[in-house]
C-alpha atoms as a PDB file:
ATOM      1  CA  UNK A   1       7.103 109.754 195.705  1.00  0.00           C
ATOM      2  CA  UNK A   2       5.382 111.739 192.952  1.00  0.00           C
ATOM      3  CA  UNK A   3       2.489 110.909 193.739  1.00  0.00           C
ATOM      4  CA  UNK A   4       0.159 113.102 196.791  1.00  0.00           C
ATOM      5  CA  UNK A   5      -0.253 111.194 200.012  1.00  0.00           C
ATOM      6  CA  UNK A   6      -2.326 112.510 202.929  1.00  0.00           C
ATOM      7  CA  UNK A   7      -0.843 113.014 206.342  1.00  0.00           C
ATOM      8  CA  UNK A   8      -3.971 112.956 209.016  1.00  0.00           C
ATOM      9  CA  UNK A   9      -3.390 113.939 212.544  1.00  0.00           C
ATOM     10  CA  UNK A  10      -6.135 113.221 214.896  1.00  0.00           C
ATOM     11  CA  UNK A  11      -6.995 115.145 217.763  1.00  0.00           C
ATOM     12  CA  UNK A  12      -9.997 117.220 219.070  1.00  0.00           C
ATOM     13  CA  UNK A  13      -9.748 121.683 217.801  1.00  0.00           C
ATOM     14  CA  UNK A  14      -9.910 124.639 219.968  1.00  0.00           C
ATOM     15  CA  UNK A  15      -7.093 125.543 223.189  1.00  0.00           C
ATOM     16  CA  UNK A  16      -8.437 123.963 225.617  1.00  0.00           C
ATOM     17  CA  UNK A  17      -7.530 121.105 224.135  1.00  0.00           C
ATOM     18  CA  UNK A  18      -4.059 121.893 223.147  1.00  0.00           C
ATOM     19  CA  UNK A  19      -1.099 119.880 224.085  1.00  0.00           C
ATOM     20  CA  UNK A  20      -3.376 116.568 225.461  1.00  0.00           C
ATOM     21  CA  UNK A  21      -2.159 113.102 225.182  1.00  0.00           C
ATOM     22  CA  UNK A  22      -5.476 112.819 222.517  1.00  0.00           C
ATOM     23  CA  UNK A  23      -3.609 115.622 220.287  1.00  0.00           C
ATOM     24  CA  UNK A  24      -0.453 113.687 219.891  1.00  0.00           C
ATOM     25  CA  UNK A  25      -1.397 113.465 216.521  1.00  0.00           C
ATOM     26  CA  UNK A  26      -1.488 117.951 215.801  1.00  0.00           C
ATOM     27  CA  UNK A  27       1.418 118.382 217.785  1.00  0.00           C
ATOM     28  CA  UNK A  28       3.364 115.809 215.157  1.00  0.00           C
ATOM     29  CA  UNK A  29       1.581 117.547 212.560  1.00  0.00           C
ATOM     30  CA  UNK A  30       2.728 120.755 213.980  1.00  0.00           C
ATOM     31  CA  UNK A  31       6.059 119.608 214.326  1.00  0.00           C
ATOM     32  CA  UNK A  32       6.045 118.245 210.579  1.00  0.00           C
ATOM     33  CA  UNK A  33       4.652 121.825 208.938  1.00  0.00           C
ATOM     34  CA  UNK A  34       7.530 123.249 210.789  1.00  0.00           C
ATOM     35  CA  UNK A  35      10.294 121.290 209.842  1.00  0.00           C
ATOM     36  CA  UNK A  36       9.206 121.189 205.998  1.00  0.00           C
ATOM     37  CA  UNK A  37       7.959 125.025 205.878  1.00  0.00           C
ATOM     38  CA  UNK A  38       4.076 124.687 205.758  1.00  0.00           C
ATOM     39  CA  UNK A  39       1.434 127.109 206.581  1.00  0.00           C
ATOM     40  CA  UNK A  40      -1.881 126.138 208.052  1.00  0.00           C
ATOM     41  CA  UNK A  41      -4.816 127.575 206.440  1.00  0.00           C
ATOM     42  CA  UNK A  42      -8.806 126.800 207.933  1.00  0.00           C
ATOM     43  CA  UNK A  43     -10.398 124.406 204.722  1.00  0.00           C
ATOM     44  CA  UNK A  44     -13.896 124.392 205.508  1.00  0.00           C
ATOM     45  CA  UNK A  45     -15.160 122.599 203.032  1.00  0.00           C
ATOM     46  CA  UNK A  46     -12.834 119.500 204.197  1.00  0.00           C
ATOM     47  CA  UNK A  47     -13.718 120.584 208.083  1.00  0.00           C
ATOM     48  CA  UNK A  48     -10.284 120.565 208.648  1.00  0.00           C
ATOM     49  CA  UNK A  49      -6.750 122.675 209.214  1.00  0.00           C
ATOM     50  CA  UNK A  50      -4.807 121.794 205.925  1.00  0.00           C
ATOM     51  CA  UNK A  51      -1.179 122.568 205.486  1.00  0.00           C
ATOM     52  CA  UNK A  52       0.777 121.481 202.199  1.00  0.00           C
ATOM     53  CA  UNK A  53       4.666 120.499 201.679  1.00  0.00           C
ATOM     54  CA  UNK A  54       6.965 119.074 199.026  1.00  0.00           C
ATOM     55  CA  UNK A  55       9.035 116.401 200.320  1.00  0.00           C
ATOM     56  CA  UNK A  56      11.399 114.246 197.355  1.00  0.00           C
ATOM     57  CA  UNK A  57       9.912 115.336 194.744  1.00  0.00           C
ATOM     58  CA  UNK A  58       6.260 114.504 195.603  1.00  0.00           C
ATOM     59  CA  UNK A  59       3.328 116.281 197.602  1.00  0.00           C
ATOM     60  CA  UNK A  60       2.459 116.153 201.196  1.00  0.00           C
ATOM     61  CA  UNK A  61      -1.273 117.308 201.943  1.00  0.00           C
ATOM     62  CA  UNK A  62      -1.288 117.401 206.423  1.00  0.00           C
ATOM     63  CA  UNK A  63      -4.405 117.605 207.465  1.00  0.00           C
ATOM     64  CA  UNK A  64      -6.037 118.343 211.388  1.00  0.00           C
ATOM     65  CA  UNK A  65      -9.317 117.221 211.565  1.00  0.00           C
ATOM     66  CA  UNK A  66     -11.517 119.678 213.352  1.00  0.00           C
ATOM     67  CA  UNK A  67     -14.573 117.732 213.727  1.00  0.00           C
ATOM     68  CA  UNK A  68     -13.305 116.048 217.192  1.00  0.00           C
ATOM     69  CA  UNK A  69     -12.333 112.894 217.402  1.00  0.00           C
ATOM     70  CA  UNK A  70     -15.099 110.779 217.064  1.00  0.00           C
ATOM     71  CA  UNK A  71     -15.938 112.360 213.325  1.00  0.00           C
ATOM     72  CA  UNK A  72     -12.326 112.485 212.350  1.00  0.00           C
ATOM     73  CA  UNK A  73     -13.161 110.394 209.471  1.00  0.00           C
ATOM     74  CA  UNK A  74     -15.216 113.333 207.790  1.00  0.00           C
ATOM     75  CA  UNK A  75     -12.376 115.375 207.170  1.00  0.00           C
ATOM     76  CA  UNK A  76      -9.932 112.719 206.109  1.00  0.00           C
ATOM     77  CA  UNK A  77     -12.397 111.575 203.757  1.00  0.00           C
ATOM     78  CA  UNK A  78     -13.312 114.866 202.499  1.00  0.00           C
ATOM     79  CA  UNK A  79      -9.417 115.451 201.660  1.00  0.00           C
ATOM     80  CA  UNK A  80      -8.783 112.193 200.082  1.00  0.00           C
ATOM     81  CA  UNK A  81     -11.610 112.093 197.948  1.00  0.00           C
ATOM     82  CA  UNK A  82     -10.986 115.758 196.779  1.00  0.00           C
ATOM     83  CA  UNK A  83      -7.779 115.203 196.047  1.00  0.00           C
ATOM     84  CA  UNK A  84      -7.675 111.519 194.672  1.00  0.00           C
ATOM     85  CA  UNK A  85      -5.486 109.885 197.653  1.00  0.00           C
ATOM     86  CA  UNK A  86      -5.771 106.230 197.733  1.00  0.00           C
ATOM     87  CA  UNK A  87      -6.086 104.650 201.171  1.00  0.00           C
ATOM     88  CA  UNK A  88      -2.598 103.311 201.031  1.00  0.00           C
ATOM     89  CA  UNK A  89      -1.184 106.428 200.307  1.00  0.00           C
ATOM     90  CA  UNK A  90      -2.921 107.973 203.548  1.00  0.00           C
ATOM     91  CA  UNK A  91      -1.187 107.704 206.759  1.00  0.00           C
ATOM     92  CA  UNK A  92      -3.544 108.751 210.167  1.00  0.00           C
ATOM     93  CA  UNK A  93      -1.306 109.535 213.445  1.00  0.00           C
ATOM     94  CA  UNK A  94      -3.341 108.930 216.556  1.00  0.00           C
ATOM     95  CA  UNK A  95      -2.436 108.269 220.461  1.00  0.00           C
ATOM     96  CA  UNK A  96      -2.628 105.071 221.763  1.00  0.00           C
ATOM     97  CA  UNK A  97      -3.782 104.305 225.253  1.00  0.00           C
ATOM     98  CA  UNK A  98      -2.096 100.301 225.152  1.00  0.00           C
ATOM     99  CA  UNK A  99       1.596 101.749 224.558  1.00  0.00           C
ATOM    100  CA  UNK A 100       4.144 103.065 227.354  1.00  0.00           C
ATOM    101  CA  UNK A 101       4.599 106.906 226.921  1.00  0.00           C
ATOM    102  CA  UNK A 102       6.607 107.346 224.075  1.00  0.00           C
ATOM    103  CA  UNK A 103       6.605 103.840 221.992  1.00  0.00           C
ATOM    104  CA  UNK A 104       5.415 104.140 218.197  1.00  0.00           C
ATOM    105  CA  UNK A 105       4.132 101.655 216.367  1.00  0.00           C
ATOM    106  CA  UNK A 106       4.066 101.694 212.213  1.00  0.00           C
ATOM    107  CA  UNK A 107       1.080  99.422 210.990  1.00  0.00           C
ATOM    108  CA  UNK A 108       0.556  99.302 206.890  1.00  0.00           C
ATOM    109  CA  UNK A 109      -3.651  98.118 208.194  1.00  0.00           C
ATOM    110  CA  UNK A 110      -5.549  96.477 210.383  1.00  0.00           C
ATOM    111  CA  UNK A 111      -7.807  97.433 212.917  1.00  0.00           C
ATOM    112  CA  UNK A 112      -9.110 100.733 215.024  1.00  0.00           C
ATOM    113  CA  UNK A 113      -8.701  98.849 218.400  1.00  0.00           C
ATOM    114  CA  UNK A 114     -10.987 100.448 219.802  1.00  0.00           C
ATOM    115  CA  UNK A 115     -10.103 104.222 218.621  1.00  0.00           C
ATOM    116  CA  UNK A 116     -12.738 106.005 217.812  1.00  0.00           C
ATOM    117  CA  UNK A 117     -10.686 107.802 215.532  1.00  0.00           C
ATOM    118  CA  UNK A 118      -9.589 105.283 213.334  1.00  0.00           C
ATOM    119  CA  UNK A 119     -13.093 104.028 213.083  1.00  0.00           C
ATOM    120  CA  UNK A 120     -14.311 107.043 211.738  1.00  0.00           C
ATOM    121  CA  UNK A 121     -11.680 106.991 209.398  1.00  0.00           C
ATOM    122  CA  UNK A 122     -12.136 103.803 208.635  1.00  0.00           C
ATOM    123  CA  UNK A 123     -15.754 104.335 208.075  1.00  0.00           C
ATOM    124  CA  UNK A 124     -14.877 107.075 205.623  1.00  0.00           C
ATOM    125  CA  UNK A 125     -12.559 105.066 203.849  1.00  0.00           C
ATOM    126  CA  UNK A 126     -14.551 102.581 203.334  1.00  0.00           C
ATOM    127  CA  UNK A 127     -11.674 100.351 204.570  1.00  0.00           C
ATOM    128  CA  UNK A 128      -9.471  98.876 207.181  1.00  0.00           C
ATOM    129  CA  UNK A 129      -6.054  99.022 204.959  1.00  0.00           C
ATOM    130  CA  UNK A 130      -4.914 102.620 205.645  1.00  0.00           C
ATOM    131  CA  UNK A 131      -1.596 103.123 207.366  1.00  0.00           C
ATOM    132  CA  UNK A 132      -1.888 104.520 211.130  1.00  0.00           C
ATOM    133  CA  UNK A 133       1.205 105.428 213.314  1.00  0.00           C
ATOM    134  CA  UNK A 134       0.191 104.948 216.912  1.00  0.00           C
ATOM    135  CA  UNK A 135       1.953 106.968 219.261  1.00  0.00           C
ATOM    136  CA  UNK A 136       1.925 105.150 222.850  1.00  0.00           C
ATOM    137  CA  UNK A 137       0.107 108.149 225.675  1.00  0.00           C
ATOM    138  CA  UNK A 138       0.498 105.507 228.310  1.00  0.00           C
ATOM    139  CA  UNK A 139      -2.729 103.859 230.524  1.00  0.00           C
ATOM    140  CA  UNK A 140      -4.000 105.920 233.069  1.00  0.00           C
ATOM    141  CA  UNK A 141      -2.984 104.736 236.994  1.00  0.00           C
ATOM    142  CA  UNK A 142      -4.724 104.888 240.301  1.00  0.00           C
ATOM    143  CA  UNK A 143      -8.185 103.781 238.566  1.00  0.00           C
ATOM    144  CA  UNK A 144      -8.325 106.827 236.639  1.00  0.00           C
ATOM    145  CA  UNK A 145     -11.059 107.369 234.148  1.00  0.00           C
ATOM    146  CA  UNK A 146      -9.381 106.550 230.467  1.00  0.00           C
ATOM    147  CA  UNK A 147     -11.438 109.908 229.023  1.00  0.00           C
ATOM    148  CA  UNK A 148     -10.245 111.987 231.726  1.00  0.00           C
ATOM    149  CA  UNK A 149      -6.112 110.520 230.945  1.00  0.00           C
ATOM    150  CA  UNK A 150      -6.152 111.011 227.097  1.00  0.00           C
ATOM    151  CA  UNK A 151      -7.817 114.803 228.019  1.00  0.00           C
ATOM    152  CA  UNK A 152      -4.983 115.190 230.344  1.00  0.00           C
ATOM    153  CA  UNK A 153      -1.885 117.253 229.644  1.00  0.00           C
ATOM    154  CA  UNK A 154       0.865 115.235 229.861  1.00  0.00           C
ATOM    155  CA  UNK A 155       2.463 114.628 233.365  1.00  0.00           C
ATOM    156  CA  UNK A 156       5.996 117.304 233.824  1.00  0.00           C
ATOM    157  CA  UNK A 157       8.620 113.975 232.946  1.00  0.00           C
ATOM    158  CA  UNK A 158       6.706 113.335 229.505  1.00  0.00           C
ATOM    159  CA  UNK A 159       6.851 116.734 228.623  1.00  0.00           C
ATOM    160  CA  UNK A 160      10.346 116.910 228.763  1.00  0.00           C
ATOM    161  CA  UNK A 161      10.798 113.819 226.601  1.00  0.00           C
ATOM    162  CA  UNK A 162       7.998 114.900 224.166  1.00  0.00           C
ATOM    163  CA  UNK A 163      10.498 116.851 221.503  1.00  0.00           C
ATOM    164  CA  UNK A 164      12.485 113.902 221.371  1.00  0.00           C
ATOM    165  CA  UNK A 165       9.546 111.250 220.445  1.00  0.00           C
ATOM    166  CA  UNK A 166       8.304 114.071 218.305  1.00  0.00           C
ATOM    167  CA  UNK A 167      12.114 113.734 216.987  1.00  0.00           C
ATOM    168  CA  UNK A 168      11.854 110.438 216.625  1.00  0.00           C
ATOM    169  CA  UNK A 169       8.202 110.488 214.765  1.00  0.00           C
ATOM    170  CA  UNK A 170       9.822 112.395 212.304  1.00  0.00           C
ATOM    171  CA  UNK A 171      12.639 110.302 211.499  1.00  0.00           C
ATOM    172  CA  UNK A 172      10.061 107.328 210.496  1.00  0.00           C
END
């Protein structure tokens, strides 16, 4: 792996936001700067938290989009273009509403399914065949609005079991 690849985790900035099923994607990122000894820094010009790591040999740029959601695509964009990161060698982490709590799913393409996210990204990629790791945030119950459930903090039992699909994120 000599060559730079681009880690992108989606969420929306600012506290009160912190720790929602929508952020799945920072708290992995969080979890990754940790474990490999990265700093963030505030990159304005990519409209984004950027954090760098060496991992065999080659270079990991992790990037947290803070243009919300729904613009994600800026940032990662901004980032891959400025540093010459082919699609394929850019992998986006978002949540995923259609997965139990906890199940991850490791697609080389393919579509945004209906994630905003993704289709910002793919908008700014100018194509579908990007790598995305969906992490499953579960379907909200008792006819609960779906904005309202990936806003939400996740319920007491998932937070206990949140290190260990972080854990298991990392292992991929």
């Amino acid at each position: 792996m000599n060559e730079a690849h681009l880690i992108a985790g989606l969420g929306n900035p600012g506290a009160k936001y912190d720790h929602t099923r929508h952020n799945i994607g920072f708290s992995v990122l969080d979890e990754l700067a940790s474990v490999w000894g990265g700093t963030w820094s505030d990159e304005k010009k990519f409209k984004a938290r950027m954090s760098r790591a060496t991992v065999e040999g080659g270079t990991l740029h992790l990037c947290q989009p803070q243009t919300f959601m729904n613009l994600s695509g800026e940032a990662v964009g901004a980032v891959s273009d400025y540093y010459k990161i082919t699609p394929a060698r850019v992998l986006v982490i978002v949540d995923d509403t259609e997965q139990p709590f906890g199940q991850i799913r490791l697609r080389a393409s393919g579509g945004n399914g209906g994630h905003n996210g993704l289709g910002s990204v793919q908008q700014h990629l100018a194509t579908a065949d990007y790598p995305r790791l969906r992490i499953g945030v579960g379907r909200p119950s008792g006819g609960r609005d779906m904005s309202a459930h990936v806003l939400s903090r996740f319920a007491a039992e998932e937070a206990e079991h949140l290190g260990l699909v972080l854990q298991r994120v990392r292992q991929q």
